[in-house]
Protein backbone atom coordinates (compact mmCIF):
# COMPACT_ATOMS: atom_id res chain seq x y z
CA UNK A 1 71.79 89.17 105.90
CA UNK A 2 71.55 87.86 109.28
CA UNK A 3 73.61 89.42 112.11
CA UNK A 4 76.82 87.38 113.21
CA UNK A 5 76.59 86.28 116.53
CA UNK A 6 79.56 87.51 118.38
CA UNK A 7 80.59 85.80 121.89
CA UNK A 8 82.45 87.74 123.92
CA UNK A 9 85.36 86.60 126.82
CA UNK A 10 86.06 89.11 129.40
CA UNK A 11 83.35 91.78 130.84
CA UNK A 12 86.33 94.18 132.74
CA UNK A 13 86.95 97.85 131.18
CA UNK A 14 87.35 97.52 127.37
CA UNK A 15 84.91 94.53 127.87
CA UNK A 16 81.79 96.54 128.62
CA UNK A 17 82.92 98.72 125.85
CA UNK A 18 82.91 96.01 123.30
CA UNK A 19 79.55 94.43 124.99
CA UNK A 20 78.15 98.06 124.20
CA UNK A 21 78.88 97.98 120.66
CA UNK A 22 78.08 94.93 119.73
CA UNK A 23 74.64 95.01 121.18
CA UNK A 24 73.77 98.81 119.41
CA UNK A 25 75.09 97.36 115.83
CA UNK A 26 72.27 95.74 114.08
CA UNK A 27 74.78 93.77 112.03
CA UNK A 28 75.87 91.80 115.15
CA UNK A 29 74.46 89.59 118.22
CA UNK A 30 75.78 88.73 121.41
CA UNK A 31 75.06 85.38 121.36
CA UNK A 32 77.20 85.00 124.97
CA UNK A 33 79.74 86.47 127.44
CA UNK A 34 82.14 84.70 129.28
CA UNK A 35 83.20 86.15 131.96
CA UNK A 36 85.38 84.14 135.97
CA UNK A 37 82.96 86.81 137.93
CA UNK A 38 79.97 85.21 136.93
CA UNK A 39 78.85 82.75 139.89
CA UNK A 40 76.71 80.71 138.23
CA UNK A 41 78.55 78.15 135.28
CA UNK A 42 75.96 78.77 132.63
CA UNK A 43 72.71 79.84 132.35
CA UNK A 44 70.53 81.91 129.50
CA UNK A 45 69.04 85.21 130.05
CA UNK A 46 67.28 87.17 127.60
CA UNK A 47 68.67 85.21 124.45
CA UNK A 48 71.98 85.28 125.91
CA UNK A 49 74.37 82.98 127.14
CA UNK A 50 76.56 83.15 130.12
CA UNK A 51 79.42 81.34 131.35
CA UNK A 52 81.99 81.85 134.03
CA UNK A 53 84.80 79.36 132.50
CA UNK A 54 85.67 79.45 128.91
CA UNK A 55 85.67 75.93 128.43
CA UNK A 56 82.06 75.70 129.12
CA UNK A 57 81.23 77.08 125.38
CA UNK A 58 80.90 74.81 122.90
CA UNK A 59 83.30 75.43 119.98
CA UNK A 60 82.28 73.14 117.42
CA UNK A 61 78.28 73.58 117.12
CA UNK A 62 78.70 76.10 114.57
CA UNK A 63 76.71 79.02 116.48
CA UNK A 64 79.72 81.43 116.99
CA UNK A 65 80.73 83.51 113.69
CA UNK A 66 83.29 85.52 115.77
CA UNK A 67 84.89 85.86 119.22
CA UNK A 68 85.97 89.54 120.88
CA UNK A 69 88.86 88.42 123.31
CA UNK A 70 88.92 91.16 125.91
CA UNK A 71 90.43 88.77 129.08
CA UNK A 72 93.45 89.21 130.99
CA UNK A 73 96.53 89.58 128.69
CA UNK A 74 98.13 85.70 130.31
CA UNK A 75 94.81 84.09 128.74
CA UNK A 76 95.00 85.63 125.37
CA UNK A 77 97.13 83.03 123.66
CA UNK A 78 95.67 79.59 124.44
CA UNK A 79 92.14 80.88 123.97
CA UNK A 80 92.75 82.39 120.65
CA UNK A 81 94.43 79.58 119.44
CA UNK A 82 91.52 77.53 120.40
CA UNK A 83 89.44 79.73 118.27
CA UNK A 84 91.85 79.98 115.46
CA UNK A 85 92.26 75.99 115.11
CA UNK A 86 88.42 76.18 114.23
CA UNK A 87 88.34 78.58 111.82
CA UNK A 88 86.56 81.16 114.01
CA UNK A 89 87.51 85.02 113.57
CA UNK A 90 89.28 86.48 116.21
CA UNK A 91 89.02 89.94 117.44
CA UNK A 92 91.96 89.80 120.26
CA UNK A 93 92.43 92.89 122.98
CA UNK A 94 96.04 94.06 122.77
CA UNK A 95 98.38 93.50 123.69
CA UNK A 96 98.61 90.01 122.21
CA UNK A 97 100.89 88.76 124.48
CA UNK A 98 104.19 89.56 126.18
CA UNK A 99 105.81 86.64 124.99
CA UNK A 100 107.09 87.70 121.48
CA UNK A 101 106.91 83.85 120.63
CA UNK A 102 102.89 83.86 121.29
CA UNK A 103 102.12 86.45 118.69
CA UNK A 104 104.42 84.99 116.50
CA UNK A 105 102.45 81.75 116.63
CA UNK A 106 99.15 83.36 116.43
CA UNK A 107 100.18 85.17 113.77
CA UNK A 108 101.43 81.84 111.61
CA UNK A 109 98.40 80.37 112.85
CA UNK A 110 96.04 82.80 111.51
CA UNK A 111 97.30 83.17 108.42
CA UNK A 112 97.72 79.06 107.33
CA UNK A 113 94.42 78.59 108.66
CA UNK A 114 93.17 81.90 106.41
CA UNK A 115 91.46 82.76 109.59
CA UNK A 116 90.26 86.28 110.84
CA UNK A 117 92.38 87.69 113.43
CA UNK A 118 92.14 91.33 114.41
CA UNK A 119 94.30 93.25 117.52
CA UNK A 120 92.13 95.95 119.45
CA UNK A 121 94.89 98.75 118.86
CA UNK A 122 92.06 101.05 118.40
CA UNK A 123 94.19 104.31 118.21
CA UNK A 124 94.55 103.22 114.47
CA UNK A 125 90.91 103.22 113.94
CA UNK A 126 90.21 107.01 115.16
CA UNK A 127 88.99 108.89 112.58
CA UNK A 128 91.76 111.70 113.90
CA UNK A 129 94.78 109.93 113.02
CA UNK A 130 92.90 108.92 109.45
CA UNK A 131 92.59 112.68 108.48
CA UNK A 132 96.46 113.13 109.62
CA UNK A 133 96.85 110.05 107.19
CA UNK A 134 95.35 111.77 104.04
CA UNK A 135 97.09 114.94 104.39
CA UNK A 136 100.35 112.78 103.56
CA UNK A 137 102.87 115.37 105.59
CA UNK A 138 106.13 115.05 103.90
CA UNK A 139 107.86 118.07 105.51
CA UNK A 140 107.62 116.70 109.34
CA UNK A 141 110.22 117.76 111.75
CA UNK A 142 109.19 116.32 114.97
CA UNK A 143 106.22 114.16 116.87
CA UNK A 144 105.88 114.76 120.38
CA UNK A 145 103.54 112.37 121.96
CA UNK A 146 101.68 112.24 125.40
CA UNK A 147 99.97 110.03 126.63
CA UNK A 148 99.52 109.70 130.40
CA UNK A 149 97.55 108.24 133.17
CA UNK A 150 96.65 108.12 136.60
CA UNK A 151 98.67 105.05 138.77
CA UNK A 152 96.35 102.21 138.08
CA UNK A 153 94.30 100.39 141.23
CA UNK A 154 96.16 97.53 142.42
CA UNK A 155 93.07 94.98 141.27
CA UNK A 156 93.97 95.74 137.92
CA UNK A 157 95.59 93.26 136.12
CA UNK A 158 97.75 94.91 133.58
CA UNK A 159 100.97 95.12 132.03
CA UNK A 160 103.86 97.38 132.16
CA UNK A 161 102.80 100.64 130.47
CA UNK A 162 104.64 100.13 127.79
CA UNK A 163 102.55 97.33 126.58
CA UNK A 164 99.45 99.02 128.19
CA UNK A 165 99.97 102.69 126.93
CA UNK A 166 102.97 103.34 124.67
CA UNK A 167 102.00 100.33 122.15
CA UNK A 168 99.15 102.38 121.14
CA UNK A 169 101.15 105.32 120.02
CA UNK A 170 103.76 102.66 118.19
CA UNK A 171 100.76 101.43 116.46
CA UNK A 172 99.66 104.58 115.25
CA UNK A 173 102.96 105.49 114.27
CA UNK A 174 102.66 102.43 112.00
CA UNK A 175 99.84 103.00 110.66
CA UNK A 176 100.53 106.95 109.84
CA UNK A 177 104.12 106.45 108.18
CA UNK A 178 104.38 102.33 106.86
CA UNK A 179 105.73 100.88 110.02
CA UNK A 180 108.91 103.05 110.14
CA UNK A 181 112.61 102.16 111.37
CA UNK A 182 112.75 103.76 114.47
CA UNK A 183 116.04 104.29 115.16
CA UNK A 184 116.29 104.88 118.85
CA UNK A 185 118.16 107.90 120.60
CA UNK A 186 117.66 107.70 124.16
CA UNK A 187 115.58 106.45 126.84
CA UNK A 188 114.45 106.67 130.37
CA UNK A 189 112.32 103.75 132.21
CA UNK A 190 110.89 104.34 135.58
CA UNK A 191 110.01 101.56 137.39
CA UNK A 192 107.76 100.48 140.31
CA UNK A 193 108.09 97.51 142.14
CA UNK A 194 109.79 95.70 138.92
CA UNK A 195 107.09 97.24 136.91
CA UNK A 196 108.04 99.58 133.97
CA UNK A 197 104.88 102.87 135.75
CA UNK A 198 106.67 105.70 133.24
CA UNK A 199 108.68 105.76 129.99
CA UNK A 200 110.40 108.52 127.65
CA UNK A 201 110.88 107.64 124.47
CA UNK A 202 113.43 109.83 121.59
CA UNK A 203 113.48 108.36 118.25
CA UNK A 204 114.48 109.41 115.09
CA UNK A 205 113.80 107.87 111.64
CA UNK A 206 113.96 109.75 107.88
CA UNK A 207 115.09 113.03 109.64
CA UNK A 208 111.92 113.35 111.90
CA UNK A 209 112.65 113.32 115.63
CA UNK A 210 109.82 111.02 117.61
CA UNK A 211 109.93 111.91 121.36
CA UNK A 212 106.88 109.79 122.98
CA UNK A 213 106.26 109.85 126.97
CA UNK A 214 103.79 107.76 128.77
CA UNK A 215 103.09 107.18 132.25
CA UNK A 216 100.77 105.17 135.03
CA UNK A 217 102.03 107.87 137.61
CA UNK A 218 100.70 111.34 136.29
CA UNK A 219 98.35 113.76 138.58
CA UNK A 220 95.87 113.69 135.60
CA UNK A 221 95.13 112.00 132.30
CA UNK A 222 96.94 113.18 129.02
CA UNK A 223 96.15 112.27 125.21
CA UNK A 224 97.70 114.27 123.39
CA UNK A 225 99.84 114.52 120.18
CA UNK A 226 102.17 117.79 118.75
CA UNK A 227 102.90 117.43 114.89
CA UNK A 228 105.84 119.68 113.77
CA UNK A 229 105.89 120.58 110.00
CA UNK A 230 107.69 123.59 108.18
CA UNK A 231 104.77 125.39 107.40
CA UNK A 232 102.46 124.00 110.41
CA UNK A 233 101.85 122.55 113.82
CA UNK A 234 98.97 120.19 114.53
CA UNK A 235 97.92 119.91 117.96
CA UNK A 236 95.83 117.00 118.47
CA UNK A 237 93.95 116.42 121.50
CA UNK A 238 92.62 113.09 121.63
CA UNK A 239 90.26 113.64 124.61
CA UNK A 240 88.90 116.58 123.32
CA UNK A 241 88.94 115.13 120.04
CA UNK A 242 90.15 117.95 118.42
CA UNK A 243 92.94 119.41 116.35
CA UNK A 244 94.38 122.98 116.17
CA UNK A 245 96.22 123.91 113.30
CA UNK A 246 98.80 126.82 113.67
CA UNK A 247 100.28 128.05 110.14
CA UNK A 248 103.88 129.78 110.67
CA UNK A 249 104.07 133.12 112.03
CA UNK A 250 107.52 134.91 111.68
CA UNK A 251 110.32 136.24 114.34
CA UNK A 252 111.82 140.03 113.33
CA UNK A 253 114.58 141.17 115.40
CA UNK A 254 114.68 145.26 115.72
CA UNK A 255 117.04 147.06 117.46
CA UNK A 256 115.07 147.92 120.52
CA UNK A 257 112.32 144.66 119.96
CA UNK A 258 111.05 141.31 119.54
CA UNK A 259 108.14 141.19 116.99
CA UNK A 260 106.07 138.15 116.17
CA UNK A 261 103.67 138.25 113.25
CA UNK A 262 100.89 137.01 113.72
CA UNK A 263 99.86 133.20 113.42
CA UNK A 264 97.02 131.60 111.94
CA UNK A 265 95.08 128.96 114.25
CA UNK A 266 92.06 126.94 113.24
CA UNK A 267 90.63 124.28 114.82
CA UNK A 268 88.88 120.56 113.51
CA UNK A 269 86.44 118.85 115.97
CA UNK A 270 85.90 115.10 115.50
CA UNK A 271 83.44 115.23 118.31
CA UNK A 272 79.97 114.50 115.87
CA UNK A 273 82.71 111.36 114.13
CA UNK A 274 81.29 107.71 114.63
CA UNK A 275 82.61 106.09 117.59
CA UNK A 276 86.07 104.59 117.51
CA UNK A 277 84.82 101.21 118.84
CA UNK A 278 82.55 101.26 116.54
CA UNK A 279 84.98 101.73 113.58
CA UNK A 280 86.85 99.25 115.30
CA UNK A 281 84.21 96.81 114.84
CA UNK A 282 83.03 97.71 111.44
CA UNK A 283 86.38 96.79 110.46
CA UNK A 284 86.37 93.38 112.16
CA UNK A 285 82.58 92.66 110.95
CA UNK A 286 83.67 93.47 107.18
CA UNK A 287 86.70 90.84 107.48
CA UNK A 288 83.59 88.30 108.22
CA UNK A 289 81.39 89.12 105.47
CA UNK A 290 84.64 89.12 103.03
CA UNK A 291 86.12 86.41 104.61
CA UNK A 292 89.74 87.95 104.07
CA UNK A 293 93.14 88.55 106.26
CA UNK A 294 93.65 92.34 106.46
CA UNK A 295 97.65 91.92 106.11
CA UNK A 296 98.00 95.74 106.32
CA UNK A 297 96.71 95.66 109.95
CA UNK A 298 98.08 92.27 111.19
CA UNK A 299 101.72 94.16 109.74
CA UNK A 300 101.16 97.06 112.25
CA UNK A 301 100.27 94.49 114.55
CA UNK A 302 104.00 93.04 114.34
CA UNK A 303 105.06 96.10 114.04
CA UNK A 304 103.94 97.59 117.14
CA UNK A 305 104.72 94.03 119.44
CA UNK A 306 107.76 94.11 117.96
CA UNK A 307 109.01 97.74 118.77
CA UNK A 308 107.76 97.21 122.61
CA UNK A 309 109.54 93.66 122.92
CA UNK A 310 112.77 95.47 121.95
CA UNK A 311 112.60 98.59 124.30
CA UNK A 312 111.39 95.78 127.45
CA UNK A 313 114.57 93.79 126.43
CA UNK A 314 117.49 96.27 126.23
């Protein structure tokens, strides 16, 4: 089978990622980049084609088997859609958009066309959060989630953080327990210069209390989940890529003291785990070859817009 040839639009941070794993899969080729820092407007080097506008590729000779949209967040719509109208597969960075009316229309669009269309909400890819998955929990009491970051450099062209941090954790949340009803409890927004920098997040759905906190104006950088079950707590590290397990100790009051028993800890590295990009593409690659809509991913998709559209409009 030869390797798809995968053109890719936008070279900034999760760009070069992408441009990485797509050139060290032998299933794929880049067959071009597109990228408005690029000062010439097309030229070939090494087998691979560059351009510095988008509308300098040609869409209709057949070469491109998929595109990896990794632009600023205001292009995503009208380029996708090009790519959708054509029957081309689309691998689009999240967020989609952050005009609830764009994803809607993608998503319509992708799925009468019976074209491949794929959100980078890679959280849901990490092999981490698909060994929480198979343990189906059923006894949960509380998620506490963290997931914080230093302010980001005024080049940067990025979204609130809600859109740019917190819609990860929504989207795992998805994926972990079927796009729950969040029933939201409180909130607190911070914002900079009209831009929503830090949010705190209490939800509660099923009897399980979600409290999720992200921020763009922490002293250091924070991945980290707390899973609260009867029995257990899993603390999951996601930059150490690691989870300890704690098994319930017990609290005996004396007359004179305070004695805790002892508590069982054990720990699971996922360092030696295939890259999360990598799953990430795997998954978009085997949508190609099948040539089928994954509906269970373009639902957490929704899901996961939909959830950050709500808490950005109350």
């Amino acid at each position: 089978m030869n390797p798809l040839n995968i053109l890719l639009i936008g070279l900034g941070n999760m760009g070069k990622v992408h441009k990485r794993v797509i050139e060290n899969d032998d299933s794929t080729n880049l067959y071009g980049i597109v990228d408005i820092s690029f000062k010439k407007k097309h030229e070939i080097v090494d087998g691979i084609e560059y351009f510095n506008d988008f509308h300098l590729v040609n869409l209709d000779d057949g070469l491109i088997d998929g595109v990896v949209i990794s632009s600023t967040t205001s292009t995503h719509y009208e380029i996708a859609k090009q790519f959708l109208e054509r029957n081309i597969p689309v691998f689009l960075e999240k967020p989609i958009s952050i005009d609830k009316s764009e994803i809607e229309k993608l998503l319509i669009l992708a799925s009468s066309q019976e074209t491949i269309f794929r959100c980078g909400l890679i959280e849901t890819y990490n092999p981490i959060f698909q060994y929480i998955k198979g343990l189906n929990l059923n006894d949960i009491i509380s998620v506490h989630i963290y997931r914080h970051s230093q302010p980001v450099a005024g080049q940067r062209k990025l979204e609130n953080v809600l859109f740019d941090l917190t819609l990860h954790d929504i989207s795992v949340l998805g994926y972990l327990f079927g796009n729950p009803d969040l029933q939201p409890i409180g909130q607190n927004l911070n914002l900079v210069q009209n831009s929503i920098e830090s949010a705190d997040l209490l939800y509660t759905f099923e009897g399980k209390n979600i409290f999720i906190s992200t921020s763009r104006e922490s002293q250091i950088k924070i991945r980290k989940w707390d899973i609260l079950t009867k029995n257990k707590l899993y603390q999951i590290d996601l930059m150490q890529k690691s989870i300890d397990i704690y098994e319930s100790g017990t609290v005996n009051f004396t007359p004179t003291n305070l004695l805790n028993s002892k508590v069982n800890h054990s720990r699971l590295s996922f360092v030696n785990h295939i890259e999360t990009a990598q799953i990430q593409l795997n998954a978009f690659i085997n949508n190609i070859h099948h040539n089928k809509l994954d509906e269970n991913h373009l639902e957490i998709v929704k899901y996961a817009h939909d959830v950050i559209y709500n808490i950005s409009d109350e």
